[in-house]
Protein backbone atom coordinates (compact mmCIF):
# COMPACT_ATOMS: atom_id res chain seq x y z
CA UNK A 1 0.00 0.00 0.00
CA UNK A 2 2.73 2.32 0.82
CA UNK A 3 4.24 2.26 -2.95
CA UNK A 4 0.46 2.67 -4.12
CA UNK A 5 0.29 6.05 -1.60
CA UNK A 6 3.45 7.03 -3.89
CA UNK A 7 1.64 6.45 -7.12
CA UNK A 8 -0.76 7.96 -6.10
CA UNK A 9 0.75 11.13 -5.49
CA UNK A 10 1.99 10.92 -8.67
CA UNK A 11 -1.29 10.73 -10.10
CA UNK A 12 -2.16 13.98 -8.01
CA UNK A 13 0.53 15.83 -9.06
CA UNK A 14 -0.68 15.70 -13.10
CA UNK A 15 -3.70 17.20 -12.13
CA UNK A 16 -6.03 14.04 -11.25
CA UNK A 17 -7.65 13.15 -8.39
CA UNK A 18 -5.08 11.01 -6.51
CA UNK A 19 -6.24 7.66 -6.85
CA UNK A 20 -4.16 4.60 -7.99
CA UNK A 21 -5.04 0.78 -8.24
CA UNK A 22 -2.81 -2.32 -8.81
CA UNK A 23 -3.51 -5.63 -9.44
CA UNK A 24 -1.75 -8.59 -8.01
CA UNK A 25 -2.16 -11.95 -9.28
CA UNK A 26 -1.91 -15.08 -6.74
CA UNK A 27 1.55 -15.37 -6.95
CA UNK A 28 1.77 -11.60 -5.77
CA UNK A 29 3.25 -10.07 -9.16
CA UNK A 30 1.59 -6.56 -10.71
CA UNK A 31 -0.36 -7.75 -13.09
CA UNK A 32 -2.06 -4.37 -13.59
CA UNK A 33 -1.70 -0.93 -12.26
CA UNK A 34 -3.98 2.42 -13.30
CA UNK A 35 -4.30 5.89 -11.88
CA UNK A 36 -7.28 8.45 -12.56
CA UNK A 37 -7.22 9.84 -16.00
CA UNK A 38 -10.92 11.09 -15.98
CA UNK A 39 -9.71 14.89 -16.66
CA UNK A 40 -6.67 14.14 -18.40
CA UNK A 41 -8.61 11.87 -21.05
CA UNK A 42 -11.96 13.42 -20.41
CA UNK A 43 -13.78 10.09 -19.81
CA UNK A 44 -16.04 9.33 -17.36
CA UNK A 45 -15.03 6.05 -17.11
CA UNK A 46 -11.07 7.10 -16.45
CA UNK A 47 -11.32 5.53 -13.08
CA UNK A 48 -7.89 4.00 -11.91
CA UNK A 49 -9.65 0.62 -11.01
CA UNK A 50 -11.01 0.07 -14.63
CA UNK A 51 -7.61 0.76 -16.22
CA UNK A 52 -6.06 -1.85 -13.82
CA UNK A 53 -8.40 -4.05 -14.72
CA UNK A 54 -7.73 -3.68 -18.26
CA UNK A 55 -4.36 -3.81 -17.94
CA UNK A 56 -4.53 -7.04 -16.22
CA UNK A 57 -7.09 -8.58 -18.47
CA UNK A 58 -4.91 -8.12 -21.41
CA UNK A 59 -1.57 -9.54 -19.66
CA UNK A 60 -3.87 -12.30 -17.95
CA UNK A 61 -5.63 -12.71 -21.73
CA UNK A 62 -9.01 -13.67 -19.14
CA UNK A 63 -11.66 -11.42 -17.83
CA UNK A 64 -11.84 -13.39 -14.91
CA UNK A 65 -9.49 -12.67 -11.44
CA UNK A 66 -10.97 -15.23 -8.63
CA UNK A 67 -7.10 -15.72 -7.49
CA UNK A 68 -5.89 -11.83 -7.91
CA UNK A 69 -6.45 -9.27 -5.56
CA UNK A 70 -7.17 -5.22 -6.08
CA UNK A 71 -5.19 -2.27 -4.00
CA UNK A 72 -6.38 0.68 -4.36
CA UNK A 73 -5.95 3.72 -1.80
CA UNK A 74 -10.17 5.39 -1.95
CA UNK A 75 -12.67 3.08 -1.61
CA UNK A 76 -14.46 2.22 -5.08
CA UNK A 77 -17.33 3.66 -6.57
CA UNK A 78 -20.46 1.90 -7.81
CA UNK A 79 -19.47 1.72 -11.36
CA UNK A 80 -15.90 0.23 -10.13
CA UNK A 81 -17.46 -1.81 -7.23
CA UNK A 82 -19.84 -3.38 -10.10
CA UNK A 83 -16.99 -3.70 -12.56
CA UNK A 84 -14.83 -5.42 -9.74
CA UNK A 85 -17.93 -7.75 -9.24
CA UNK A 86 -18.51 -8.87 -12.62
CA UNK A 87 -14.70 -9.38 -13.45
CA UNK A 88 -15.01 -11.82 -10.26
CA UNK A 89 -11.68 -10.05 -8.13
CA UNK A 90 -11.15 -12.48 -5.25
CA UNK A 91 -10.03 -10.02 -2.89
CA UNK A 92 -10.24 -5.78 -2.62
CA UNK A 93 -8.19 -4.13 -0.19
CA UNK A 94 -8.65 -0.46 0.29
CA UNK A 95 -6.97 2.91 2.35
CA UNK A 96 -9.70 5.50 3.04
CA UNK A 97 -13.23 5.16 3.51
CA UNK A 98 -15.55 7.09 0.61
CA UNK A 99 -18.17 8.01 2.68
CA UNK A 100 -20.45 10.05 -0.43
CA UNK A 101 -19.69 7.20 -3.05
CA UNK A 102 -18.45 4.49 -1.41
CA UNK A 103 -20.07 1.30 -2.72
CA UNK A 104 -17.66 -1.77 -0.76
CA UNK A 105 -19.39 -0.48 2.61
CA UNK A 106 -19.23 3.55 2.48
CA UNK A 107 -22.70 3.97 1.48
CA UNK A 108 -23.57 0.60 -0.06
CA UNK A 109 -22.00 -2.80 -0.03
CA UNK A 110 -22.40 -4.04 -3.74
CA UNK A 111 -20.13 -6.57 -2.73
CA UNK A 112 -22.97 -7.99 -0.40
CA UNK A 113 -25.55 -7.02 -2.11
CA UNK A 114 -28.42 -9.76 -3.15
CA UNK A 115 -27.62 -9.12 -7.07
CA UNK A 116 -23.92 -9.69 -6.37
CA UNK A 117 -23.19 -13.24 -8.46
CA UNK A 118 -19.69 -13.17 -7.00
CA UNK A 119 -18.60 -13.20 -3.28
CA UNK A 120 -15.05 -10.88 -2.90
CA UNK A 121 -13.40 -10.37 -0.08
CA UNK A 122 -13.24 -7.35 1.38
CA UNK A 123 -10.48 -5.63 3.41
CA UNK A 124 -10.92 -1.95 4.34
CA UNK A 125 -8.87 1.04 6.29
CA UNK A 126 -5.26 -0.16 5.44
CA UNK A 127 -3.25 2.75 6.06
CA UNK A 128 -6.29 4.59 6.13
CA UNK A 129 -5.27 7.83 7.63
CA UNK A 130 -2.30 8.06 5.02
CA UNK A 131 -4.67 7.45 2.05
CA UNK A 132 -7.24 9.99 3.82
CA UNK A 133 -4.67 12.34 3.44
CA UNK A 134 -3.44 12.34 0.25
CA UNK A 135 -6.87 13.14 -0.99
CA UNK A 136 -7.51 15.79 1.17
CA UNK A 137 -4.69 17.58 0.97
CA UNK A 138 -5.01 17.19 -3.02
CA UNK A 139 -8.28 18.54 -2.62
CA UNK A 140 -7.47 21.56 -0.23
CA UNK A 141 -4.35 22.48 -2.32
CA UNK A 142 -6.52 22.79 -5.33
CA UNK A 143 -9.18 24.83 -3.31
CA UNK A 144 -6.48 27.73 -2.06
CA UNK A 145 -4.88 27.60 -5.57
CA UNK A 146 -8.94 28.28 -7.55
CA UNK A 147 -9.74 30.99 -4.86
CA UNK A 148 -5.97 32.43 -5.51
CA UNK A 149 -6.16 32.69 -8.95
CA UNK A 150 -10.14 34.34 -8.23
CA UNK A 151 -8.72 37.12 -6.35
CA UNK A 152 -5.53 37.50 -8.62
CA UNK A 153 -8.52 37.95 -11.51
CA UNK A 154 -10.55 40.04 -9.09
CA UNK A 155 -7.70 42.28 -7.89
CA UNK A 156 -6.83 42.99 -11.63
């Protein structure tokens, strides 16, 4: 998790949303690793789970991951949760919390959910308070740099 943090800094620092995912397969080699690209790429489906998963289902040549295992430092979304679901991951492990769009236990639990086909496990809060932090400083940097650049407009 601690090289993911890094990553995900990384990811921060080229104007995304910090988030990074990596894929291990059962033998514990990266199989698959993706960062947000959603503003970058201007998709809304640039989610750093769904390019790890990509990534992984092209090296794996299968769709399917019952023996791999998902890091990744925010807690995933619905439309990754889902994704994560159908692909069959065996195991999620996860840093902060998402308590607005959390969907492995921050609002939902798709992973529990009666529609879910496939049972994952789930493992939540590793380094939590590090992961928590990366976002929100992310986020508060880029809120004094907008209201900067507002009163450097302002003042003109």
């Amino acid at each position: 998790m601690k090289r993911l943090l890094s990553k995900a800094k990384h990811v921060g620092e080229s104007g995304e949303v910090p988030i990074a995912a990596i894929i291990l397969d059962n033998k514990g080699r990266c199989i698959g690793y993706g960062g947000n690209r959603r503003e970058t790429d201007k998709d809304p489906l640039g989610h750093a789970e769904l390019f790890a998963l990509r990534q992984a289902s092209w090296i794996k040549n299968d769709w399917r991951f019952n023996d791999c295992t998902l890091i990744v430092n925010l807690e995933p979304c619905p439309m990754c949760a889902g994704a994560l679901i159908q692909a069959r991951m065996g195991q999620v492990i996860y840093g902060a919390k998402d308590p607005k769009r959390g969907a492995l236990g921050g609002t939902i639990n798709l992973a529990e959910h009666k529609s879910a086909h496939h049972n994952m496990l789930v493992e939540k809060g590793v380094l939590e308070e590090e992961s928590k932090k990366i976002i929100l400083d992310w986020f508060k940097e880029k809120r004094i740099s907008r209201n900067t650049k507002y009163l450097i407009t302002k003042l003109r």
